[in-house]
C-alpha atoms as a PDB file:
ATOM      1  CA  UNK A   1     -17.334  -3.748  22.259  1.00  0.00           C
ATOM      2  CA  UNK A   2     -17.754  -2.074  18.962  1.00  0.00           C
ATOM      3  CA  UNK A   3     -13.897  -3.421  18.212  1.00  0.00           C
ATOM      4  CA  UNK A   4     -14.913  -6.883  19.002  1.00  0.00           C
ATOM      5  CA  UNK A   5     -17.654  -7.083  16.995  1.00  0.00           C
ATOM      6  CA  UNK A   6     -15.480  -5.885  13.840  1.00  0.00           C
ATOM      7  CA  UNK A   7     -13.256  -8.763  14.658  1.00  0.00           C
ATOM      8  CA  UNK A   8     -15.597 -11.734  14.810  1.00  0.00           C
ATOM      9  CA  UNK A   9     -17.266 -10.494  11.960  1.00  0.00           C
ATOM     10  CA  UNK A  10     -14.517 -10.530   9.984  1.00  0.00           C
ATOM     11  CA  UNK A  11     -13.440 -14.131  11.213  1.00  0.00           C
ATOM     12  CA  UNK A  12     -16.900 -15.061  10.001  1.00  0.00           C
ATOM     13  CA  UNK A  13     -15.909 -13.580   6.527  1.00  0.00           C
ATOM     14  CA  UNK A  14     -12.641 -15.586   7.071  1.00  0.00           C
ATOM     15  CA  UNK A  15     -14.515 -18.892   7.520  1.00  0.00           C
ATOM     16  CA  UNK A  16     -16.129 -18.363   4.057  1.00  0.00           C
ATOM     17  CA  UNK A  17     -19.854 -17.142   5.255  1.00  0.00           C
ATOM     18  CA  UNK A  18     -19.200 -14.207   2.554  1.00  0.00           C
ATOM     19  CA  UNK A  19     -17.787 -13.860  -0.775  1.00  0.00           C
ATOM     20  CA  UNK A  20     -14.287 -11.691   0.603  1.00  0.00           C
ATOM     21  CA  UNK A  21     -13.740 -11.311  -3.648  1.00  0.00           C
ATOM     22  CA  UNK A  22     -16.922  -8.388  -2.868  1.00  0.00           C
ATOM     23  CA  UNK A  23     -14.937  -6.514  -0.331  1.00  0.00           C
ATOM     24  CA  UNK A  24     -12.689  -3.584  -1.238  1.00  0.00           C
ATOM     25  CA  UNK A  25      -9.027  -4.006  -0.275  1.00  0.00           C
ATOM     26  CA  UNK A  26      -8.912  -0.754   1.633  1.00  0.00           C
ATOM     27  CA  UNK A  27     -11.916  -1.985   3.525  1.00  0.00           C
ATOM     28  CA  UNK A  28     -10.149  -5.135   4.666  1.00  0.00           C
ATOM     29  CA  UNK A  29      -7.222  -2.884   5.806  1.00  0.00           C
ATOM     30  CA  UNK A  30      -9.551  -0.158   7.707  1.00  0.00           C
ATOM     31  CA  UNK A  31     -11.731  -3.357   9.527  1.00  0.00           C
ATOM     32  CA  UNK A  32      -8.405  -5.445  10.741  1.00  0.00           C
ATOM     33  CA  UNK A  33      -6.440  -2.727  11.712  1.00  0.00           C
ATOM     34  CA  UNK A  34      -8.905  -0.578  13.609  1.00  0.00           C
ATOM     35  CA  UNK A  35     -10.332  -3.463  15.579  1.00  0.00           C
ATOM     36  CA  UNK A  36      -6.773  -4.405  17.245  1.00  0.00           C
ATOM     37  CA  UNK A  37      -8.076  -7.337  19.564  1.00  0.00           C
ATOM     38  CA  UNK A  38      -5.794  -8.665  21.812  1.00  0.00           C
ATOM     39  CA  UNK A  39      -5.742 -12.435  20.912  1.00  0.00           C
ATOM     40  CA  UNK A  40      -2.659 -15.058  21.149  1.00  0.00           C
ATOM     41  CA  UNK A  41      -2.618 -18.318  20.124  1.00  0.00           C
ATOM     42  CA  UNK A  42       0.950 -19.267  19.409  1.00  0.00           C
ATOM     43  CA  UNK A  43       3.528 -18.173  22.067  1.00  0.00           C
ATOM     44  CA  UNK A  44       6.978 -17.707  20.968  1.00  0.00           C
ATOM     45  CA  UNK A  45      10.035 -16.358  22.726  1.00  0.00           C
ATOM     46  CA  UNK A  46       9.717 -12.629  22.592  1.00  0.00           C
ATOM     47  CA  UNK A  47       6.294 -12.529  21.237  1.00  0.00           C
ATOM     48  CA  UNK A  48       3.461 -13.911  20.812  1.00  0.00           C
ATOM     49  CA  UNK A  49       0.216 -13.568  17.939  1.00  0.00           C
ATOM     50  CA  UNK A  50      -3.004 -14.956  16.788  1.00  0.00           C
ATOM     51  CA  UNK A  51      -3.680 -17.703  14.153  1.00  0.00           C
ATOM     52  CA  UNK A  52      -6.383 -17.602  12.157  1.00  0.00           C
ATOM     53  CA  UNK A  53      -7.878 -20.986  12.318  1.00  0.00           C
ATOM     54  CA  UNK A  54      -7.718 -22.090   8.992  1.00  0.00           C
ATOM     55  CA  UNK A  55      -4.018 -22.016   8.982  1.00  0.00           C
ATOM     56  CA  UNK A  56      -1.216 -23.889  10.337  1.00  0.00           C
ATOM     57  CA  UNK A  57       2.349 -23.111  11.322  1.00  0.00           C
ATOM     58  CA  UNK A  58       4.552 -25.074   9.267  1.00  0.00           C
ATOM     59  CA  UNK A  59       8.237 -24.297  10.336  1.00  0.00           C
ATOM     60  CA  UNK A  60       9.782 -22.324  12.645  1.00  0.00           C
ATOM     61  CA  UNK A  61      13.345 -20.863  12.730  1.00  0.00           C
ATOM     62  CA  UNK A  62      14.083 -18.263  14.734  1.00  0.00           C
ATOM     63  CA  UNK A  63      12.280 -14.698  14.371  1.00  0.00           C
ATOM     64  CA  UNK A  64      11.066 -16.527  10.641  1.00  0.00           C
ATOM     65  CA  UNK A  65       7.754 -18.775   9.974  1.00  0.00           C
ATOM     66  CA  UNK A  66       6.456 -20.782   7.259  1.00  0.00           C
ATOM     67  CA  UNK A  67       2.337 -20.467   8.148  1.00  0.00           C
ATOM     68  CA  UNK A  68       0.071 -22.022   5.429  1.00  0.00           C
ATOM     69  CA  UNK A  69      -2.564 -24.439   4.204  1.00  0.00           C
ATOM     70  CA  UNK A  70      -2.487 -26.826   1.494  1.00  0.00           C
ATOM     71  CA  UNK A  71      -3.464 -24.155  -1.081  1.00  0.00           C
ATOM     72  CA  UNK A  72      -0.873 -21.001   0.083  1.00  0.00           C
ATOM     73  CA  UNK A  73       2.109 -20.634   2.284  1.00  0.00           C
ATOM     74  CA  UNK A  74       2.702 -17.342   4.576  1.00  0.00           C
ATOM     75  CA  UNK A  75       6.435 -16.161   5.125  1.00  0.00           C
ATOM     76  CA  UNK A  76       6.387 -14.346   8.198  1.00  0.00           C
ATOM     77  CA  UNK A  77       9.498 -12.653   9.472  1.00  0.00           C
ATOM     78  CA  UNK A  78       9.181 -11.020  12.961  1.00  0.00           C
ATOM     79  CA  UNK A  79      11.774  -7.810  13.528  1.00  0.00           C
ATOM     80  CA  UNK A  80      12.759  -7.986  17.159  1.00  0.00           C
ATOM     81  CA  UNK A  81      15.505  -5.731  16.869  1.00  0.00           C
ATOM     82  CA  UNK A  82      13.095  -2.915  15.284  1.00  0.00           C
ATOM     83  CA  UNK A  83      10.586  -2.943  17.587  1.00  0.00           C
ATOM     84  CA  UNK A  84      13.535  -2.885  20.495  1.00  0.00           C
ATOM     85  CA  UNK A  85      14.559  -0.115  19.022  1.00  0.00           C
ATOM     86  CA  UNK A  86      11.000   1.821  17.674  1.00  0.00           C
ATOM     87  CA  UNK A  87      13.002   1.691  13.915  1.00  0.00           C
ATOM     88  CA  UNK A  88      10.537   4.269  11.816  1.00  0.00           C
ATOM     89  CA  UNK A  89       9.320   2.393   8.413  1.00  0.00           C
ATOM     90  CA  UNK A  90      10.388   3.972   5.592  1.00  0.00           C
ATOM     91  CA  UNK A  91       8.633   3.204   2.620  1.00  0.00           C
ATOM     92  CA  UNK A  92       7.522   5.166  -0.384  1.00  0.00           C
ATOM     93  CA  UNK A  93       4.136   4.043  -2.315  1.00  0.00           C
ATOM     94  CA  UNK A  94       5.175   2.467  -5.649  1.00  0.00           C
ATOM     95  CA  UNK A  95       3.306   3.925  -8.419  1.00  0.00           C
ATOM     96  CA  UNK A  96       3.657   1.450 -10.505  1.00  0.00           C
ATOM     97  CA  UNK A  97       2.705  -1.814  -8.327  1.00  0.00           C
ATOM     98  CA  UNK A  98      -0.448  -3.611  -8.955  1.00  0.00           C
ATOM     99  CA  UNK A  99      -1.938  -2.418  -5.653  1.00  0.00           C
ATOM    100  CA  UNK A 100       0.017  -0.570  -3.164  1.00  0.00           C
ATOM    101  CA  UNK A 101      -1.025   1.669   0.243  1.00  0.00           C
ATOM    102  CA  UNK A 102       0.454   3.037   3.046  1.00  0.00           C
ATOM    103  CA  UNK A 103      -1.381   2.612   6.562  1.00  0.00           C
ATOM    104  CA  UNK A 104      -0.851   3.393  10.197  1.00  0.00           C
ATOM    105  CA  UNK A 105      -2.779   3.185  13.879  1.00  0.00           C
ATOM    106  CA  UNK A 106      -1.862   5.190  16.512  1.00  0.00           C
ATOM    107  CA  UNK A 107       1.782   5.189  16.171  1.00  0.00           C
ATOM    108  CA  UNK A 108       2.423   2.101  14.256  1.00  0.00           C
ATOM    109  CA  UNK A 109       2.778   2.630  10.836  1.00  0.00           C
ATOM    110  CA  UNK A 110       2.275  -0.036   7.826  1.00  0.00           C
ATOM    111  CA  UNK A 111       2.385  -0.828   4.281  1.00  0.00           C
ATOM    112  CA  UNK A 112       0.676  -3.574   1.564  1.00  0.00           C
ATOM    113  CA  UNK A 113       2.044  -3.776  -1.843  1.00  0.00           C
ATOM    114  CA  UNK A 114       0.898  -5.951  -4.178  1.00  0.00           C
ATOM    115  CA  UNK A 115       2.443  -6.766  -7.697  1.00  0.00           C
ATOM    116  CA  UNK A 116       2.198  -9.040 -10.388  1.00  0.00           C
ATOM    117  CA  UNK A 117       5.198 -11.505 -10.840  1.00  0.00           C
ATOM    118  CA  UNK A 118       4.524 -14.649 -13.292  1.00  0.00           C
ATOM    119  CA  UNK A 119       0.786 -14.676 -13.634  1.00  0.00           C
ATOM    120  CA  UNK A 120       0.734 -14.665  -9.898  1.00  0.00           C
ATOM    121  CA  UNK A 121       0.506 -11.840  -7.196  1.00  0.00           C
ATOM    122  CA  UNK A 122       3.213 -10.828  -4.740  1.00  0.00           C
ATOM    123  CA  UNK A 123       1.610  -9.620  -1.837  1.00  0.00           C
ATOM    124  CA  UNK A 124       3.971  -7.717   0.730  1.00  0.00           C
ATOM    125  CA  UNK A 125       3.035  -6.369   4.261  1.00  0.00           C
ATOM    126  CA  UNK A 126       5.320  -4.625   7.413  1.00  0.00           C
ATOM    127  CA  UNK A 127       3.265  -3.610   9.956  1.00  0.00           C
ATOM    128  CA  UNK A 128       4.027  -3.941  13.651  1.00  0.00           C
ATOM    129  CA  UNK A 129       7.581  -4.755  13.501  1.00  0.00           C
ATOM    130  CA  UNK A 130       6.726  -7.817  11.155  1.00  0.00           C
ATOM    131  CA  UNK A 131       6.753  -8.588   7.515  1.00  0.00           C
ATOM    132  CA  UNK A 132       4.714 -11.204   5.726  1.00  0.00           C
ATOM    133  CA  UNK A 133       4.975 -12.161   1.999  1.00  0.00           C
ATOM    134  CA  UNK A 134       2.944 -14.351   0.184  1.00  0.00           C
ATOM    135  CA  UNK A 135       1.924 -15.665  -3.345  1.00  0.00           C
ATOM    136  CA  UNK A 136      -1.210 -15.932  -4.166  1.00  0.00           C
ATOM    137  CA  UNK A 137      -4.015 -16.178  -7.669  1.00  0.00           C
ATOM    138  CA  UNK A 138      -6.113 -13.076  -8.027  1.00  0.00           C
ATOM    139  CA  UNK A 139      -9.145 -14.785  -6.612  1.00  0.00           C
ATOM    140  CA  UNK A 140      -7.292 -15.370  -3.448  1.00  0.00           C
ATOM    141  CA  UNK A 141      -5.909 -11.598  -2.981  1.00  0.00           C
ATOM    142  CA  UNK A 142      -8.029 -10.132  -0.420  1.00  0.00           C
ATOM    143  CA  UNK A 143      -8.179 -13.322   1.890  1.00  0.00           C
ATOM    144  CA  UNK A 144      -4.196 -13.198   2.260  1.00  0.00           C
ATOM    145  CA  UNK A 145      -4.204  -9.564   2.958  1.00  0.00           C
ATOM    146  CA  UNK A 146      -7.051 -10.141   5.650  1.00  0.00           C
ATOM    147  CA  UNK A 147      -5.172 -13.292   7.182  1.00  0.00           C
ATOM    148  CA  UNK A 148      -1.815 -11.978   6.911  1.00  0.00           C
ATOM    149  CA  UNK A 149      -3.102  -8.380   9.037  1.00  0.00           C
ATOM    150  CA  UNK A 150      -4.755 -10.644  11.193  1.00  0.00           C
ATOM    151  CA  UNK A 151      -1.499 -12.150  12.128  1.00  0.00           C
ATOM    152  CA  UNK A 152       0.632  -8.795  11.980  1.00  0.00           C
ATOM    153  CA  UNK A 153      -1.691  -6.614  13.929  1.00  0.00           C
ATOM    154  CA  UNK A 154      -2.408  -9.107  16.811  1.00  0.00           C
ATOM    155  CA  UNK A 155       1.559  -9.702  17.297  1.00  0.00           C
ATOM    156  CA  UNK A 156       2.492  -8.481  20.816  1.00  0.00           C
ATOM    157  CA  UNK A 157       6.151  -8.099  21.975  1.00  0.00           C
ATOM    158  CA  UNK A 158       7.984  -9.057  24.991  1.00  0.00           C
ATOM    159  CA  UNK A 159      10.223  -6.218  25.815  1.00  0.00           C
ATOM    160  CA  UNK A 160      11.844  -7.368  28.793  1.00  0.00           C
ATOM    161  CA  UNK A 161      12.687 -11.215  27.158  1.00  0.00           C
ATOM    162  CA  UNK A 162      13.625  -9.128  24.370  1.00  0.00           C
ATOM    163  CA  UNK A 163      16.092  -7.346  26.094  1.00  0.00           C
ATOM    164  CA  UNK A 164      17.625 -10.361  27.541  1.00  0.00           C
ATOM    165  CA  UNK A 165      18.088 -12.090  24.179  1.00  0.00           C
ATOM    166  CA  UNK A 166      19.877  -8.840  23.173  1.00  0.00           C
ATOM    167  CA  UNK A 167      22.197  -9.686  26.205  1.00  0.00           C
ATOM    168  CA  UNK A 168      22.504 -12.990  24.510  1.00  0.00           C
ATOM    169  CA  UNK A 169      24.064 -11.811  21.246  1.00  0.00           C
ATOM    170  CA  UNK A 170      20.543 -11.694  19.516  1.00  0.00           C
ATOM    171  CA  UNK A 171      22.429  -9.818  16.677  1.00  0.00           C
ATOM    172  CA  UNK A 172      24.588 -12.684  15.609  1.00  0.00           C
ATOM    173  CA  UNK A 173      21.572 -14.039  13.947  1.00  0.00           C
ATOM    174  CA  UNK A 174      19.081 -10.457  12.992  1.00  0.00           C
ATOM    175  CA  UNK A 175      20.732  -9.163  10.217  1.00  0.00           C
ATOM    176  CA  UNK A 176      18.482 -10.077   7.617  1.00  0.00           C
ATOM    177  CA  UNK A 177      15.209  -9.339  10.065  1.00  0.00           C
ATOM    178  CA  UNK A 178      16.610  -6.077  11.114  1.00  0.00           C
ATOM    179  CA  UNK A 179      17.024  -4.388   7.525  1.00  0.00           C
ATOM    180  CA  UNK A 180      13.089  -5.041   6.653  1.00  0.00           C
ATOM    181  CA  UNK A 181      12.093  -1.802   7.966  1.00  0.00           C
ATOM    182  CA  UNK A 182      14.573   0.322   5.768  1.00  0.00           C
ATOM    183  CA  UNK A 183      14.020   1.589   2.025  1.00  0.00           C
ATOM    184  CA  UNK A 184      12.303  -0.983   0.058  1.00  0.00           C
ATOM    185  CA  UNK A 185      14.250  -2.277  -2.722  1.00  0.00           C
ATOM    186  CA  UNK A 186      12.699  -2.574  -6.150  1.00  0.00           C
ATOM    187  CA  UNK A 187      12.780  -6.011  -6.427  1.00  0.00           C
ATOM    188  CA  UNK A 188      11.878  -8.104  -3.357  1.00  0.00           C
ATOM    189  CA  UNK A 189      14.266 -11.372  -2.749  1.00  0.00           C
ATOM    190  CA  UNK A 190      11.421 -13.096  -1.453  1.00  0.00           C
ATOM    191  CA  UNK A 191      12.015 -16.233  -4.142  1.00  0.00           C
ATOM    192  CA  UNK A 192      15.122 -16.574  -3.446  1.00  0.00           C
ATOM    193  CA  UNK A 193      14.346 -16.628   0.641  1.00  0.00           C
ATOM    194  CA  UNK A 194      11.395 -19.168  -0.370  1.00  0.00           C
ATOM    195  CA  UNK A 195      13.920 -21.810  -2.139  1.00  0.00           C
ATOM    196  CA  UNK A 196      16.431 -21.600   1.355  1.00  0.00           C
ATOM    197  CA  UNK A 197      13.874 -21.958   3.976  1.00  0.00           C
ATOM    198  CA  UNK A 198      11.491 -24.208   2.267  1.00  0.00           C
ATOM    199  CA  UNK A 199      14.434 -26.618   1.705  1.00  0.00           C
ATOM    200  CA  UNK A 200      15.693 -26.461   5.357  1.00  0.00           C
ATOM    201  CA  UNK A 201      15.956 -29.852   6.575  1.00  0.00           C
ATOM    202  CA  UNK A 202      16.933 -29.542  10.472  1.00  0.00           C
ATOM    203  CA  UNK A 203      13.868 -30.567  12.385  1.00  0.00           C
ATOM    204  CA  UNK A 204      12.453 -27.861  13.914  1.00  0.00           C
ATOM    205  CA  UNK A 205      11.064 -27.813  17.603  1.00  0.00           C
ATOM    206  CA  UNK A 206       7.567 -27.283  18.450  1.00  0.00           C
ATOM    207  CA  UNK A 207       7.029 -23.876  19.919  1.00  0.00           C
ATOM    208  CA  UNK A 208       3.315 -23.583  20.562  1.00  0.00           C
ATOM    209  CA  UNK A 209       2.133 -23.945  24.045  1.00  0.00           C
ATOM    210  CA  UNK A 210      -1.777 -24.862  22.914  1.00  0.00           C
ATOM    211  CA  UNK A 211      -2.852 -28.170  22.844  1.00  0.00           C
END
C-alpha cells in the first residue's frame, strides 16, 4: 500500500499540484524507483509500460519511440536483446557532467546523467533494459527525469515473445539497441539519432491496444 501511495502522489506532482522545481533530483529518483507499480498502458510486442498522461506516443519503429508533448520530445529505445540476455550496465559516474548518479533496485541497476549542451540540458537514463534521452530548459529538468523513470521503471518484458522474435532473426535489426548497455561514450550521438528518426517518413502503425 505504502508503494502505491508514493506513486499517485507523485502523479499528482506530475499533473502540476506542486512546484517539481522544489524537489531534489535524488528525491525524484528514490520516490519512482522504490514505488515500482505495476501499470501498462501501451502494449507492444515484447513489452509493455506505462504512460504518463500528459504525454503522447508520437512514432513508433521497432524497439525505438518518439513520446512527447508539444513542449519536449522523449527518445525511448527499449533493449530486448539485453534484458534476454541479463547484459550488466556498465557505466562509470562522469565527474564532470552537470548532474550525474548511479542507481539500482533489487537487481536492476540504473543511471541519469545530465549535461549541458547549447544552453540546453541533455538528460540521459538506462534503467531496466531501456534508455531514454531527452532535451530539455533547466526549469523543466526534474519533470523529464520523473516522467522518463516513470516510463523506464514500469516497462515489463515478455520473455517468452521475446524468445520467439530471437527465432525470427531479431538481431538483423538490434545492433544499435543492443550496444546501449556497454561503456558510455563521451559524447552521446543522440543529435544525430534525433535528425534520422524525426525525419522518418514511412507511416508508422498504431500499436496501442487502449482506446
Amino acid at each position: 500500500m505504502k508503494k502505491v501511495l508514493l506513486f499517485l502522489i507523485l502523479l499528482v506532482i506530475l499533473t502540476g499540484c506542486t512546484n517539481l522545481n522544489k524537489v531534489n533530483t535524488d528525491k525524484i529518483i528514490d520516490e519512482v524507483i522504490n514505488s515500482k507499480v505495476k501499470l501498462n498502458n501501451q502494449y507492444r510486442t515484447g513489452y509493455k509500460y506505462y504512460l504518463p498522461s500528459s504525454l503522447t506516443v508520437i512514432k513508433s519503429l521497432k524497439m525505438n519511440e518518439i513520446i512527447g508533448n508539444d513542449k519536449v520530445k522523449y527518445y525511448l529505445f527499449v533493449d530486448l536483446i539485453s534484458n534476454y540476455y541479463n547484459k550488466n550496465l556498465d557505466y562509470t559516474v562522469n565527474n564532470e557532467a552537470y548532474y550525474a548518479k548511479e542507481f539500482s533496485y533489487q537487481d536492476l541497476k540504473g543511471y541519469l546523467e545530465i549535461n549541458v549542451k547549447n544552453d540546453k540540458y541533455l538528460i540521459e537514463i538506462i534503467y531496466n533494459y531501456a534508455k531514454i534521452e531527452v532535451i530539455v530548459d533547466k526549469e523543466d529538468i526534474n519533470l523529464a527525469v520523473a516522467n522518463s523513470l516513470i516510463i523506464l521503471s514500469s516497462i515489463e518484458y515478455q520473455k517468452s515473445i521475446i524468445e520467439n522474435m530471437i527465432g525470427e532473426d531479431i538481431l538483423s535489426y538490434s545492433e544499435e539497441a543492443f550496444t546501449i548497455f556497454d561503456s558510455k561514450t563521451k559524447d552521446s550521438n543522440f543529435l544525430e539519432y534525433v535528425q534520422e528518426f524525426d525525419t522518418y517518413n514511412t507511416d508508422i502503425p498504431d500499436y496501442d491496444l487502449i482506446n
